[in-house]
Protein backbone atom coordinates (compact mmCIF):
# COMPACT_ATOMS: atom_id res chain seq x y z
CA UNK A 1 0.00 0.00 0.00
CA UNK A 2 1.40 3.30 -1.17
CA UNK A 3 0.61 5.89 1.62
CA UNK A 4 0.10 9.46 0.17
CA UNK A 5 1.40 12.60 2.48
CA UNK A 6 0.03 15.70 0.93
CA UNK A 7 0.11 19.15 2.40
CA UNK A 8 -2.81 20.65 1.17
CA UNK A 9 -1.61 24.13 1.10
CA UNK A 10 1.48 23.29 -1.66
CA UNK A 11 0.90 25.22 -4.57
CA UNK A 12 -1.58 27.68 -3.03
CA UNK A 13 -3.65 25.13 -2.49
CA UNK A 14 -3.34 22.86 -5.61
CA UNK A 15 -2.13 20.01 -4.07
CA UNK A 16 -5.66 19.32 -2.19
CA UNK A 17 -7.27 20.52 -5.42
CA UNK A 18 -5.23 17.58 -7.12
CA UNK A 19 -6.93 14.85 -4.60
CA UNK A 20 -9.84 13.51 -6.22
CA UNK A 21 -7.77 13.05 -8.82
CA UNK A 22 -4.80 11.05 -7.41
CA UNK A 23 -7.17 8.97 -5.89
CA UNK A 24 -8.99 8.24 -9.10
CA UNK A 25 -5.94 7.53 -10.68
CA UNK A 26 -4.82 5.10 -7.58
CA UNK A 27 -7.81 3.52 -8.13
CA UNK A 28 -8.01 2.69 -11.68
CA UNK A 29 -4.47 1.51 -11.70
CA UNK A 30 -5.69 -0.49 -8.92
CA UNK A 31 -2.70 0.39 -6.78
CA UNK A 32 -3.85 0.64 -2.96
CA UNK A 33 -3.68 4.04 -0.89
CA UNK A 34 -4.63 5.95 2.23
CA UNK A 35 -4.04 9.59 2.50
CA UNK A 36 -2.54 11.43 5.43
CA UNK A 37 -3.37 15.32 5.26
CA UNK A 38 -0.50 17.82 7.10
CA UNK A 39 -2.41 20.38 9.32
CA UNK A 40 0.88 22.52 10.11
CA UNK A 41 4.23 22.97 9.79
CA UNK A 42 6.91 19.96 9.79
CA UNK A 43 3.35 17.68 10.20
CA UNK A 44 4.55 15.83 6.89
CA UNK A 45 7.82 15.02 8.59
CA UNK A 46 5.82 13.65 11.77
CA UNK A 47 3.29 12.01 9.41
CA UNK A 48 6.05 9.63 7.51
CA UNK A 49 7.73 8.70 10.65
CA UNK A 50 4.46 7.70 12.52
CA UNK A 51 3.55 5.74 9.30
CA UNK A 52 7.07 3.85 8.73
CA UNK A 53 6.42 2.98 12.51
CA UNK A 54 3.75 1.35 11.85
CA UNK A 55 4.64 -0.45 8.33
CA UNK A 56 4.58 1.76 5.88
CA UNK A 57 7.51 1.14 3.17
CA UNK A 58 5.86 3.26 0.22
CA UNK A 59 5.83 6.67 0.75
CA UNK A 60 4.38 9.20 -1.56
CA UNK A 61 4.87 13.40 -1.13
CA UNK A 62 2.18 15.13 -2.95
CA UNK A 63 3.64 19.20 -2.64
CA UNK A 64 6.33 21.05 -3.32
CA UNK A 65 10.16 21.03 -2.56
CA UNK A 66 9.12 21.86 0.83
CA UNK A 67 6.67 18.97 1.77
CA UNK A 68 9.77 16.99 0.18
CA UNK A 69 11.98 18.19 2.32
CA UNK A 70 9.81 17.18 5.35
CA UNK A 71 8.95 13.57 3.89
CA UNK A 72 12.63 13.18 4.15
CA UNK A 73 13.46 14.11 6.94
CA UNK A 74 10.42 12.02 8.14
CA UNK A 75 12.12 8.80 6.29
CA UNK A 76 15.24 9.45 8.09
CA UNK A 77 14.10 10.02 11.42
CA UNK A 78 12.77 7.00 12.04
CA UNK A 79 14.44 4.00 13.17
CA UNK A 80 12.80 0.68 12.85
CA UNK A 81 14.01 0.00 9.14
CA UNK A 82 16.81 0.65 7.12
CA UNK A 83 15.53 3.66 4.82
CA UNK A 84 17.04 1.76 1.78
CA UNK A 85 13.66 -0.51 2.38
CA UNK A 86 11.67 2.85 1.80
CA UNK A 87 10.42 3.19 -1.77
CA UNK A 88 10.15 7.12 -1.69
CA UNK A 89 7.72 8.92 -4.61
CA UNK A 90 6.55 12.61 -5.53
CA UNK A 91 4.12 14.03 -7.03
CA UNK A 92 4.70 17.95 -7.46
CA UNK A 93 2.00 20.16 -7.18
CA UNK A 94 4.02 23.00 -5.46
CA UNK A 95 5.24 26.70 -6.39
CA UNK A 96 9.06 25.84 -7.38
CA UNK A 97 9.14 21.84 -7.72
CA UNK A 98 13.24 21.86 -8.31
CA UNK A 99 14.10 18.65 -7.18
CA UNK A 100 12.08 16.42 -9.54
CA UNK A 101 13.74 18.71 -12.26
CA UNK A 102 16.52 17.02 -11.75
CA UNK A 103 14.95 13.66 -12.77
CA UNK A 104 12.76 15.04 -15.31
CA UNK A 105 9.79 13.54 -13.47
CA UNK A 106 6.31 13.67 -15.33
CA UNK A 107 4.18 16.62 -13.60
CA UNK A 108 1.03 14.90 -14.71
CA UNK A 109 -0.74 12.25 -12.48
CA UNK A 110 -1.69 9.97 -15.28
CA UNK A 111 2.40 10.09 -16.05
CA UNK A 112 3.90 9.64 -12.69
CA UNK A 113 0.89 5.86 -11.91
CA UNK A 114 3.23 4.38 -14.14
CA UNK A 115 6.40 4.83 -12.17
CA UNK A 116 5.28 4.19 -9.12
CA UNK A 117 3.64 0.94 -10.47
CA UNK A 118 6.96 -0.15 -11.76
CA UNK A 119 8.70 0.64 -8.77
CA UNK A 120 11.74 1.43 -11.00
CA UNK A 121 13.93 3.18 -8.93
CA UNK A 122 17.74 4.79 -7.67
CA UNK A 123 19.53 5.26 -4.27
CA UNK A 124 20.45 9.01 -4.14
CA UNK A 125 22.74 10.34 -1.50
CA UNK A 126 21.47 12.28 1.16
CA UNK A 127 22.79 15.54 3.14
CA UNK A 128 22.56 15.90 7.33
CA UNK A 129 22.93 19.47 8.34
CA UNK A 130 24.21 19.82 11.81
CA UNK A 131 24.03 24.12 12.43
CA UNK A 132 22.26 26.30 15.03
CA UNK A 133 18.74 27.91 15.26
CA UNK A 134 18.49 31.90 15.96
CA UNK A 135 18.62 30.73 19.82
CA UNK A 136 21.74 29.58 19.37
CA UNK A 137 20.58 25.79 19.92
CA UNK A 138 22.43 22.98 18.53
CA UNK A 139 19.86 21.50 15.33
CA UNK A 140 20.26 18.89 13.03
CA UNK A 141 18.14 18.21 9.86
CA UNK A 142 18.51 15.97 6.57
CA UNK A 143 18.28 17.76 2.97
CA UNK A 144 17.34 16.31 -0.57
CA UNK A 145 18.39 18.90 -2.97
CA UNK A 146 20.12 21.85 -2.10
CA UNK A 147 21.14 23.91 1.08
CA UNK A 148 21.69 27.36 0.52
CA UNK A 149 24.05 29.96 3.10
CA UNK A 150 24.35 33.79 2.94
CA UNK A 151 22.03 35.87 0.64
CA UNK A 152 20.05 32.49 -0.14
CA UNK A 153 19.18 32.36 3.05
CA UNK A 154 19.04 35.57 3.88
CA UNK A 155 15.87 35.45 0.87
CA UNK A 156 14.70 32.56 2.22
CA UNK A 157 13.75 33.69 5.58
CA UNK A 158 12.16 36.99 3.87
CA UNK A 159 9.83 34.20 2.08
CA UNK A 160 8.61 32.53 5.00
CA UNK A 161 6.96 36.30 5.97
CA UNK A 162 4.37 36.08 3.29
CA UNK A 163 1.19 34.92 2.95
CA UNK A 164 1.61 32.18 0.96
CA UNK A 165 -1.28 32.20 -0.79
CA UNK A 166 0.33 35.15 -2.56
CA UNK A 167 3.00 33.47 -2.85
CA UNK A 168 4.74 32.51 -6.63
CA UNK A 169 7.92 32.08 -8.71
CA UNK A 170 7.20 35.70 -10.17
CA UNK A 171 7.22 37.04 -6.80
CA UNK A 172 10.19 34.96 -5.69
CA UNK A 173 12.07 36.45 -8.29
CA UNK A 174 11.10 40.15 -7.02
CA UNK A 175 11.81 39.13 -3.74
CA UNK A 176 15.49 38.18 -4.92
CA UNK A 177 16.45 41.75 -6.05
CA UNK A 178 14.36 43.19 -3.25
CA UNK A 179 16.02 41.45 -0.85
CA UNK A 180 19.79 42.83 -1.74
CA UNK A 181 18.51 46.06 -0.14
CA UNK A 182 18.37 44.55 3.18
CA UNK A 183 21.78 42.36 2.83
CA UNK A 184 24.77 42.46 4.33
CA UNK A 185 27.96 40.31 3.46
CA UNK A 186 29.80 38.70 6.31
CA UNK A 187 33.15 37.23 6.96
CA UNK A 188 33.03 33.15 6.82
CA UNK A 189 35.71 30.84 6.73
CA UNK A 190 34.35 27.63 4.28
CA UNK A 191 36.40 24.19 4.82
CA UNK A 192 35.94 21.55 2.74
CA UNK A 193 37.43 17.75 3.37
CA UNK A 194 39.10 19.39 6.44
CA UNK A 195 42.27 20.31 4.24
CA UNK A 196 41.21 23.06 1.70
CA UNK A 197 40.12 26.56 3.78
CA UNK A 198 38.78 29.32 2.39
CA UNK A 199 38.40 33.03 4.22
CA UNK A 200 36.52 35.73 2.79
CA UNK A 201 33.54 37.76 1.99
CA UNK A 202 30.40 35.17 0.26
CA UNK A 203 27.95 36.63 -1.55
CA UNK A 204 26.29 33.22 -1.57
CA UNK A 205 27.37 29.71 -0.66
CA UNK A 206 25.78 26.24 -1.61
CA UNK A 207 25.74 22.82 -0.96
CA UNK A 208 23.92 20.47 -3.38
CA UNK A 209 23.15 17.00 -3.64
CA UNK A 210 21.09 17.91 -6.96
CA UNK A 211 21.34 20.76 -9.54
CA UNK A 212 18.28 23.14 -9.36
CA UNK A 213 17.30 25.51 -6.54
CA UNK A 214 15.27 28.92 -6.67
CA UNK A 215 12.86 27.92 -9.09
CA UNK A 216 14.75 27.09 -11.32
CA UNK A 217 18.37 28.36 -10.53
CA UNK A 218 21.85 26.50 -11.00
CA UNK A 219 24.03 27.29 -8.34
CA UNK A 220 24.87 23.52 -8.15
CA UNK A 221 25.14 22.59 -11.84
CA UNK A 222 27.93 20.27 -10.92
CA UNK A 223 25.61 18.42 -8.75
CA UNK A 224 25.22 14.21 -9.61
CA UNK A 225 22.90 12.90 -6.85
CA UNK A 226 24.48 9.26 -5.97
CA UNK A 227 28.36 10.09 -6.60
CA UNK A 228 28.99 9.89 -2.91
CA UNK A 229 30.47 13.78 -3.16
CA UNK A 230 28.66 17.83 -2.36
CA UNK A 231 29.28 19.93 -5.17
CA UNK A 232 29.79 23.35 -3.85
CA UNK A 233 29.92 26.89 -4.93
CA UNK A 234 31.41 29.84 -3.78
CA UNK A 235 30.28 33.12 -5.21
CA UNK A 236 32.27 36.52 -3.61
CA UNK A 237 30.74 39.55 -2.57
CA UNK A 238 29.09 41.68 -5.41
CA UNK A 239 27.63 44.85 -5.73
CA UNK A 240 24.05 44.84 -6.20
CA UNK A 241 24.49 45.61 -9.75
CA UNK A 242 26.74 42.68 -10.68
CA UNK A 243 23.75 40.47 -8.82
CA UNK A 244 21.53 41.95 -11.33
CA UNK A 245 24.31 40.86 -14.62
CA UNK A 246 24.31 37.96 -12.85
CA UNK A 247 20.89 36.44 -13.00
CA UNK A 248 22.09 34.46 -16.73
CA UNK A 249 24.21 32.45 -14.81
CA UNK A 250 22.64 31.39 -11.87
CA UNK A 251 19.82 30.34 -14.59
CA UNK A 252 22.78 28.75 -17.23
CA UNK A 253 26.11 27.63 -15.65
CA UNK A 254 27.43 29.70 -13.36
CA UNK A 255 30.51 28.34 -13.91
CA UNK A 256 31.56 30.84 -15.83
CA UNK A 257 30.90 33.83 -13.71
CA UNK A 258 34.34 35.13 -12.69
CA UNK A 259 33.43 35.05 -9.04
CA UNK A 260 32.11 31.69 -8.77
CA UNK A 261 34.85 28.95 -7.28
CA UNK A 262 32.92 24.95 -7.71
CA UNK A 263 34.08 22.54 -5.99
CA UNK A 264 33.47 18.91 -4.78
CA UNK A 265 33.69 17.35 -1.71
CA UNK A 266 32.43 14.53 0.90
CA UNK A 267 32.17 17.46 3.81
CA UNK A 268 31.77 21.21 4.46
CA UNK A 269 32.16 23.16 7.22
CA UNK A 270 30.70 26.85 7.26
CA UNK A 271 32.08 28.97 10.44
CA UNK A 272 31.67 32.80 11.34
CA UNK A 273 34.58 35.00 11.56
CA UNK A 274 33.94 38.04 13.62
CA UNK A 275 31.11 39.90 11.57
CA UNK A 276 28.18 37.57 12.67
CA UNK A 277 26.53 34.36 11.77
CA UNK A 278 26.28 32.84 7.98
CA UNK A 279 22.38 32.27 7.47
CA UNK A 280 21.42 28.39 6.47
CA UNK A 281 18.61 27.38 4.03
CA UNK A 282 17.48 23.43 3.17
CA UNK A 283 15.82 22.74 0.01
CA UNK A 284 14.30 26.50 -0.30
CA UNK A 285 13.33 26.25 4.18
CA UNK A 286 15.10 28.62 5.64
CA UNK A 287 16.34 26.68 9.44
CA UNK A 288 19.01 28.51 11.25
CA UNK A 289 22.50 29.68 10.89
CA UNK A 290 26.59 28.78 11.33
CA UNK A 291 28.37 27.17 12.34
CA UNK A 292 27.21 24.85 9.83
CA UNK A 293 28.93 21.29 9.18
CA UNK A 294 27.73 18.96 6.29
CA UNK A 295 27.91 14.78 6.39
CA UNK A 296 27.04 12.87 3.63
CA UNK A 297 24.98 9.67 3.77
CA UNK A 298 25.51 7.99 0.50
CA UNK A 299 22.89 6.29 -1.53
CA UNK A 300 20.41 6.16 1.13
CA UNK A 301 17.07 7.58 -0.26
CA UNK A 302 15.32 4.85 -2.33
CA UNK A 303 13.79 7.30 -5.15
CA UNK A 304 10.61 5.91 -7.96
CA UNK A 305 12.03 7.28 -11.23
């Protein structure tokens, strides 16, 4: 039995709009389902756990990147079986949807039956984020896609201030350049691997397991999601008006924007140097700040593709 964990508010409310016909579908592939509606925040998370506690092994997320971001963390919370046993599916009904981008995963219902009747499927590598909230409290949380630092972050928690029925990729992208108004660069020292340190001014750091963030954005394009390795990108300190000349490459490769250092590695550490703490974003949630240290759990997330 598949169990479906929608949060009916994904996509300004498209994902419970998109119910009668997921079930219909269910049904006339004759594939078995019960449906667990969120009520509030981090309820998907809760939801997944309870229901791999008591014997779920196929997991559905009906939402955006957000409501997979809580599934997962859900799936690798619990502890009563190996999450490799977990077959893990999406259907994306929310604002951004970046992470099934990477897979080019059918947006229609009547595509993504097939799939999960198949049960075709990968192990993609997973990212635990151990960093601090605004209390200063030691957190830890897992990430599917990509974790953001510094100005994505910094837009990140501006997002979670609106209403988000308003809420949409067009404004996302206003909230972007409005954001740089209100933005501050900070000191940072990144370490990757524990050997090679880097000290300076970051516009913007990232950590991906996957290639698209920001509706659509690239700051990862050297992302592959089961080599066993972060990519990660540096990007110095701009003015506001190189941000603006910089919006091609965040879109195309970013590699070549003269500021932009890639890299790969199997950890990262993020630490503050005197000016304050680095801001920390996972898969587009905006959770806390540095210092910030990345582990790698490799091939771990059983993913219907």
């Amino acid at each position: 039995m598949w169990h479906i964990i929608i949060n009916p508010m994904a996509g300004n409310g498209k994902a419970i709009q998109a119910l009668p016909a997921i079930k219909k579908a269910f049904a006339k592939a004759q594939l078995s389902c019960t449906i667990l509606k969120s009520e509030r925040q981090w309820d998907c998370a809760i939801l997944t756990q309870k229901a791999i506690e008591n014997g779920a092994r196929k997991i559905v997320a009906v939402g955006g990147d957000g409501t997979g971001h809580e599934v997962v963390n859900g799936i690798f919370s619990q502890k009563v079986v190996d999450t490799k046993a977990i077959s893990f599916g999406f259907i994306p009904v929310g604002t951004g949807n970046d992470w099934v981008k990477n897979y080019q995963l059918p947006k229609k219902i009547e595509q993504i039956i097939p799939l999960l009747k198949a049960e075709k499927h990968l192990f993609q590598d997973i990212g635990l984020v151990h960093f601090h909230n605004e209390n200063g409290e030691k957190k830890q949380r897992y990430f599917i896609n990509v974790a953001g630092m510094a100005y994505d972050a910094h837009v990140a928690k501006a997002a979670e201030k609106i209403n988000s029925r308003y809420f949409s990729s067009l404004y996302y992208y206003f909230l972007i350049f409005r954001c740089l108004f209100s933005y501050t660069t900070k000191f940072a020292r990144l370490t990757l691997d524990e050997k090679k340190i880097i000290e300076k001014k970051f516009y913007t750091i990232n950590v991906g397991l996957c290639r698209y963030s920001g509706s659509g954005m690239q700051f990862t394009p050297h992302a592959l999601p089961d080599d066993g390795l972060f990519a990660v990108s540096a990007i110095d300190t701009m003015s506001k008006i190189e941000v603006m000349l910089a919006t091609r490459y965040l879109y195309g490769n970013i590699a070549k924007h003269p500021k932009a250092q890639l890299f790969k590695a199997k950890s990262v550490k993020i630490e503050p140097m005197n000016e304050g703490n680095t801001l920390l974003e996972l898969d587009g949630e905006f959770v806390g700040c540095s210092p910030i240290e990345f582990e790698l759990i490799e091939k771990s997330l059983k993913v219907i593709v």
